[in-house]
Every structure is written in structure tokens, then in C-alpha cells.
N, C-alpha and C. Protein backbone atom coordinates (compact mmCIF):
# COMPACT_ATOMS: atom_id res chain seq x y z
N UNK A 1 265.86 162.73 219.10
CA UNK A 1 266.03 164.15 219.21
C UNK A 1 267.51 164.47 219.33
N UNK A 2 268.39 165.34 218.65
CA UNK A 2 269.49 165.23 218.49
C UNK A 2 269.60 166.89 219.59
N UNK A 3 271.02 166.70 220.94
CA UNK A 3 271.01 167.66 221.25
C UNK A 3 271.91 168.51 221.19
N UNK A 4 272.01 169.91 220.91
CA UNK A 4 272.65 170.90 220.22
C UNK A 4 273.80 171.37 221.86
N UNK A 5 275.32 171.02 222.01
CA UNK A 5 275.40 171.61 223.46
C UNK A 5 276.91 172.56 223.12
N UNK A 6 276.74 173.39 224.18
CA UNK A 6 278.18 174.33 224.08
C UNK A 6 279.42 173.17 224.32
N UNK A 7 280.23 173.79 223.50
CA UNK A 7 281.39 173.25 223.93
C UNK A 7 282.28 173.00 225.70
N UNK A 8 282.56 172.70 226.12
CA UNK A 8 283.07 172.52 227.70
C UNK A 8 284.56 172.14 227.71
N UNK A 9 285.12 173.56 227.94
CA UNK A 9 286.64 173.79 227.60
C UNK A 9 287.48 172.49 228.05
N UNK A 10 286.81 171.95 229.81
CA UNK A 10 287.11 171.19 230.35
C UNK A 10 287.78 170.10 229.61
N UNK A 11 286.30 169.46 228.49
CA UNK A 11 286.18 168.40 227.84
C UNK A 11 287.66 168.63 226.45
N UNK A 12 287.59 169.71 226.37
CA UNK A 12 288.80 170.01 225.34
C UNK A 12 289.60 169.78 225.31
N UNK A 13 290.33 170.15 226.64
CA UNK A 13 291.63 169.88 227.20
C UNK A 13 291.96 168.75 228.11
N UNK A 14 290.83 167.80 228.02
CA UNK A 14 290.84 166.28 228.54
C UNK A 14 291.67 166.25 230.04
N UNK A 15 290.30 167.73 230.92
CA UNK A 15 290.78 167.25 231.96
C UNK A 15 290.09 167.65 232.82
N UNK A 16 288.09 166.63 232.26
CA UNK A 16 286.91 166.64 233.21
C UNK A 16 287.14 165.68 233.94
N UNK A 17 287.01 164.49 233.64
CA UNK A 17 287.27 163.47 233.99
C UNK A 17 288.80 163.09 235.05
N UNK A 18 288.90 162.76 236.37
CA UNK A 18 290.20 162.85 236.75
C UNK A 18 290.26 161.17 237.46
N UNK A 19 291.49 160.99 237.55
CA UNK A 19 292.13 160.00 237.56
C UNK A 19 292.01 159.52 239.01
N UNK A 20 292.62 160.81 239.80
CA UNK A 20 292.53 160.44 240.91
C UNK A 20 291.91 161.41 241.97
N UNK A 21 290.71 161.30 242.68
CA UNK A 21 289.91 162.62 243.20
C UNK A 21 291.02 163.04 244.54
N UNK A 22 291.03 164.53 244.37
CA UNK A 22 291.33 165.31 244.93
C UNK A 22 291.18 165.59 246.18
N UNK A 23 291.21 165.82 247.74
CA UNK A 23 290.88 165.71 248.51
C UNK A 23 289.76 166.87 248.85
N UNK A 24 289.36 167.52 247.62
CA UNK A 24 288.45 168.61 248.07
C UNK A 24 287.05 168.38 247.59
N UNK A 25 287.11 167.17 246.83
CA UNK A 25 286.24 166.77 246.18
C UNK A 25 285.15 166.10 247.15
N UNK A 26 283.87 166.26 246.84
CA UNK A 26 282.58 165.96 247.83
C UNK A 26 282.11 164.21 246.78
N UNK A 27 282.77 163.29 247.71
CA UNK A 27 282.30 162.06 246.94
C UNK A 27 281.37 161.51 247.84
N UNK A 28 280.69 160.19 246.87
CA UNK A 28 279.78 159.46 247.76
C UNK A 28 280.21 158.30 247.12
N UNK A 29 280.01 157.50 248.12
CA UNK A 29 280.03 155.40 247.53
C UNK A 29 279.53 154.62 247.01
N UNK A 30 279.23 153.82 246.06
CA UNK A 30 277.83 153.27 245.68
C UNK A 30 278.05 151.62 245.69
N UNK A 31 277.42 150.94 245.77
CA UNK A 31 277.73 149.16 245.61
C UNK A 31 277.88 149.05 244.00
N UNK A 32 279.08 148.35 243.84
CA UNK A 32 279.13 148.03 242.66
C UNK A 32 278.26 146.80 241.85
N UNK A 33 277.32 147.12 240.68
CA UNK A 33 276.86 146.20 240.03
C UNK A 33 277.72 146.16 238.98
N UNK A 34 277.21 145.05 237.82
CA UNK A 34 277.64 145.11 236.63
C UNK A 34 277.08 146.30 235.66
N UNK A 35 278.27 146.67 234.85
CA UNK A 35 278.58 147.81 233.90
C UNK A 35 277.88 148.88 234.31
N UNK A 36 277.71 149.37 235.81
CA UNK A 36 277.26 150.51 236.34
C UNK A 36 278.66 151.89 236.44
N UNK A 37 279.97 151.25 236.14
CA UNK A 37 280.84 152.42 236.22
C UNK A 37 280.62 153.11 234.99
N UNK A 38 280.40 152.55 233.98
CA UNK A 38 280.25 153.26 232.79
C UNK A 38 279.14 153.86 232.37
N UNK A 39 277.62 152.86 232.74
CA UNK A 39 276.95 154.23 232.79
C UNK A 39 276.99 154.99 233.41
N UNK A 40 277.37 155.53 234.97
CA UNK A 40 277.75 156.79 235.54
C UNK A 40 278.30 157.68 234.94
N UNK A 41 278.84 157.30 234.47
CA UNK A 41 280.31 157.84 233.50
C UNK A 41 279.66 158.94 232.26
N UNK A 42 278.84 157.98 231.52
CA UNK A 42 278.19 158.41 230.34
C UNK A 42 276.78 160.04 230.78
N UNK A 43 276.17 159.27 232.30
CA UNK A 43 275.15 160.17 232.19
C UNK A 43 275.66 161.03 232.77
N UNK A 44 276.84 161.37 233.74
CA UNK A 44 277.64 162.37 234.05
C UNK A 44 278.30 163.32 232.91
N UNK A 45 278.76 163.09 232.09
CA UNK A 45 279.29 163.72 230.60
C UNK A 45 277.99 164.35 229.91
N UNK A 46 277.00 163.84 229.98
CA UNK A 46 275.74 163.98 229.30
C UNK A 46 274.90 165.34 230.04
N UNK A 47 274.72 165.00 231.54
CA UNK A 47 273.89 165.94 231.93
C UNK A 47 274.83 166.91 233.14
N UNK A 48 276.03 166.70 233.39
CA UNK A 48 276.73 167.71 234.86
C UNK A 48 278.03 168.50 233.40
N UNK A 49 278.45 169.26 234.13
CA UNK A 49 279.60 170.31 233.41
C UNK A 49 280.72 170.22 234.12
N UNK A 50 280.44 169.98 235.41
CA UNK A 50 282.42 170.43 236.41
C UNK A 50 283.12 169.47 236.25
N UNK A 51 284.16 169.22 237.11
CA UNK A 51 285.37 168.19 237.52
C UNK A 51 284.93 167.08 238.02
N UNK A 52 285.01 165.73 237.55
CA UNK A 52 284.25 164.84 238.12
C UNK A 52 285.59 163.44 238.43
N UNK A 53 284.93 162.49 239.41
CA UNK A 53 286.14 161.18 239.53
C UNK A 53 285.02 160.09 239.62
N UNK A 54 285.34 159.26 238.51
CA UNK A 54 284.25 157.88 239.03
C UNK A 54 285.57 157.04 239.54
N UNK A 55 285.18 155.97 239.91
CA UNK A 55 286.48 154.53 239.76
C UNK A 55 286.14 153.74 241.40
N UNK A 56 286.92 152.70 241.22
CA UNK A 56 286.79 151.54 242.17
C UNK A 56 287.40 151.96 243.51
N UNK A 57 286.44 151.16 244.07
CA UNK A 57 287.37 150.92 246.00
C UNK A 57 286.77 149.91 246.98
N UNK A 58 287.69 149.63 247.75
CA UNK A 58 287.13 148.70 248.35
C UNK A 58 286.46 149.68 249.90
N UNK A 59 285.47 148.90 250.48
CA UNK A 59 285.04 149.12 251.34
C UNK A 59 284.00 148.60 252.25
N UNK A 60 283.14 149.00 253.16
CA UNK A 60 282.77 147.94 253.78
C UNK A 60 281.16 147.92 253.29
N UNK A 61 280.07 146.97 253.26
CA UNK A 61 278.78 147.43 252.79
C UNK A 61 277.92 147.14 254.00
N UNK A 62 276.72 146.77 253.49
CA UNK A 62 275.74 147.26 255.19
C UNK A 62 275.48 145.93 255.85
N UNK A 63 276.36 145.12 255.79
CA UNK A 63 276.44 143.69 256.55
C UNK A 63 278.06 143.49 257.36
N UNK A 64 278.66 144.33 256.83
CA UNK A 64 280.68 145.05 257.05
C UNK A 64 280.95 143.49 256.78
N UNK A 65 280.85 143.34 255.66
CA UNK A 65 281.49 142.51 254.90
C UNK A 65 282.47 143.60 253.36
N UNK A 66 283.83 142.93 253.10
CA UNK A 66 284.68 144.02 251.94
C UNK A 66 284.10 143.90 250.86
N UNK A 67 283.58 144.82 250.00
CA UNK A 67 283.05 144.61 249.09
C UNK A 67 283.72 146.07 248.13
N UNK A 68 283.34 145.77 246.67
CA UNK A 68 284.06 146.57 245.77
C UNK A 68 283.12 147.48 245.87
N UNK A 69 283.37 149.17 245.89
CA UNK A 69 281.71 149.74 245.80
C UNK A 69 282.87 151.19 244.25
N UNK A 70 281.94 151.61 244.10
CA UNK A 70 282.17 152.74 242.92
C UNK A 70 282.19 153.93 244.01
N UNK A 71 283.76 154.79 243.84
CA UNK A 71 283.24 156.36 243.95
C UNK A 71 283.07 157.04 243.22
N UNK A 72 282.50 158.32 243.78
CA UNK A 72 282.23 159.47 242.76
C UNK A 72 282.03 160.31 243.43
N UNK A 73 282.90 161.67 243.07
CA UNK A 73 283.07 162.52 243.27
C UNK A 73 283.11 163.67 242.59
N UNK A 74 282.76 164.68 243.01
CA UNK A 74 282.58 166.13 242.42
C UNK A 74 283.31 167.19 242.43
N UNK A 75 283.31 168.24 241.99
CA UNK A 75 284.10 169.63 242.59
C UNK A 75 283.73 170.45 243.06
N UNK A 76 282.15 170.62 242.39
CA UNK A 76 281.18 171.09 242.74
C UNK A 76 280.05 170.29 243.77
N UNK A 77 280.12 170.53 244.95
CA UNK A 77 278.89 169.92 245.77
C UNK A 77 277.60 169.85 245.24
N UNK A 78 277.19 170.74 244.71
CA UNK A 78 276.14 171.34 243.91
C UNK A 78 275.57 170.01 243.29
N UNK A 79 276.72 169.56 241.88
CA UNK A 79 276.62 168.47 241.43
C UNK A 79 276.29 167.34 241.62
N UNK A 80 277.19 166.93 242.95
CA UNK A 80 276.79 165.46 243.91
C UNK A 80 275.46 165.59 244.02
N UNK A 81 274.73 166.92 244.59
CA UNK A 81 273.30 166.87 245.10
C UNK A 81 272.62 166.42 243.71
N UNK A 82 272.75 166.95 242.72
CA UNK A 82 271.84 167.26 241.62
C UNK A 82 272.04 165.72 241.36
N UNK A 83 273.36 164.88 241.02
CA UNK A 83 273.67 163.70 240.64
C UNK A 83 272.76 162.55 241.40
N UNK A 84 273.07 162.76 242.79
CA UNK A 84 271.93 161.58 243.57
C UNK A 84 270.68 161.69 243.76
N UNK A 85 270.22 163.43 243.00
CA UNK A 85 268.28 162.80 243.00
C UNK A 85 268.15 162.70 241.48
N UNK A 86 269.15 163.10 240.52
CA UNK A 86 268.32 163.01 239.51
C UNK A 86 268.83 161.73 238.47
N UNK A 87 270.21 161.04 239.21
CA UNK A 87 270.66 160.09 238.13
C UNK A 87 269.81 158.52 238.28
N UNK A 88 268.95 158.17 237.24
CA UNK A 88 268.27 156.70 236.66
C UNK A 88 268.70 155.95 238.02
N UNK A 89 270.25 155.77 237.53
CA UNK A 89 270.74 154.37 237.72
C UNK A 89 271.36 154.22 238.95
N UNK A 90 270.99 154.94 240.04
CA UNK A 90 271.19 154.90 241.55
C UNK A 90 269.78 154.74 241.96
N UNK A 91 268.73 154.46 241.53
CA UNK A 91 267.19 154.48 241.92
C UNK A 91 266.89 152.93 242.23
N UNK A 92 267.79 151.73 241.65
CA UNK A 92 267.64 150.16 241.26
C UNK A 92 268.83 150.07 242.44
């Protein structure tokens, strides 16, 4: 099924995606698996519209041992919510 979508000025001017999140931004942490930054990446572009930050960090996991985990962050809170019940690949 091929899908028909508005343009997203954001995406135009190559500056949805940010480098480095902002301090206003509502992130959450995730444990890093393999090639999970990129699908985030993909189903974020696919199904959210605002300002978004994926990328690496270290931190502690639920044994507080350092481990690499993925953030991600939003601009919109809104998003984060919608992102952690409805994205696949945080469910595994």
C-alpha cells in the first residue's frame, strides 16, 4: 500500500532530526540492542511530525552495571507518550 503524506517543512530544511537534544526536550532511555537505533529512527520519520533526538549514552541499567542504552527525545511530550505505547520495537 503506497502512502500519500504532506510534506513536513521540518524534513525540508533538514532540521527534524537533531544532533544534540535540547534541554527542553522530554527524553526517555532504552537498553541498547542490535540495529535498534535505526529502526527508531525510521518508525519515528514514518509515524511522529515534531523535533526529535535519537543517539547513544552511557548509563546505568537495572543491575547498576554501565551499559550503552539509546536516548530519545521529543519536543513535543505528546509524542514521547504516543512513541512508548505505540512503537513495535520497545514491546521485545
Amino acid at each position: 500500500m503506497n502512502k500519500i503524506k504532506k510534506t513536513n517543512p521540518l524534513n525540508l530544511f533538514d532540521i527534524r532530526k537533531l544532533k544534540v537534544p535540547p534541554g527542553h526536550f522530554e527524553c526517555i532511555a532504552i537498553p541498547m540492542t542490535y540495529n535498534l537505533e535505526d529502526a527508531l529512527v525510521r518508525w519515528i520519520e514514518d509515524h511522529l511530525s515534531g523535533r526529535f533526538y535519537v543517539g547513544r549514552t552511557l548509563g546505568l541499567d537495572k543491575d547498576n552495571t554501565v551499559s550503552t542504552l539509546i536516548k530519545v527525545g521529543f519536543e513535543d511530550a505528546k509524542e514521547l507518550s504516543y512513541f512508548t505505547l505505540a512503537c513495535p520495537h520497545l514491546k521485545y
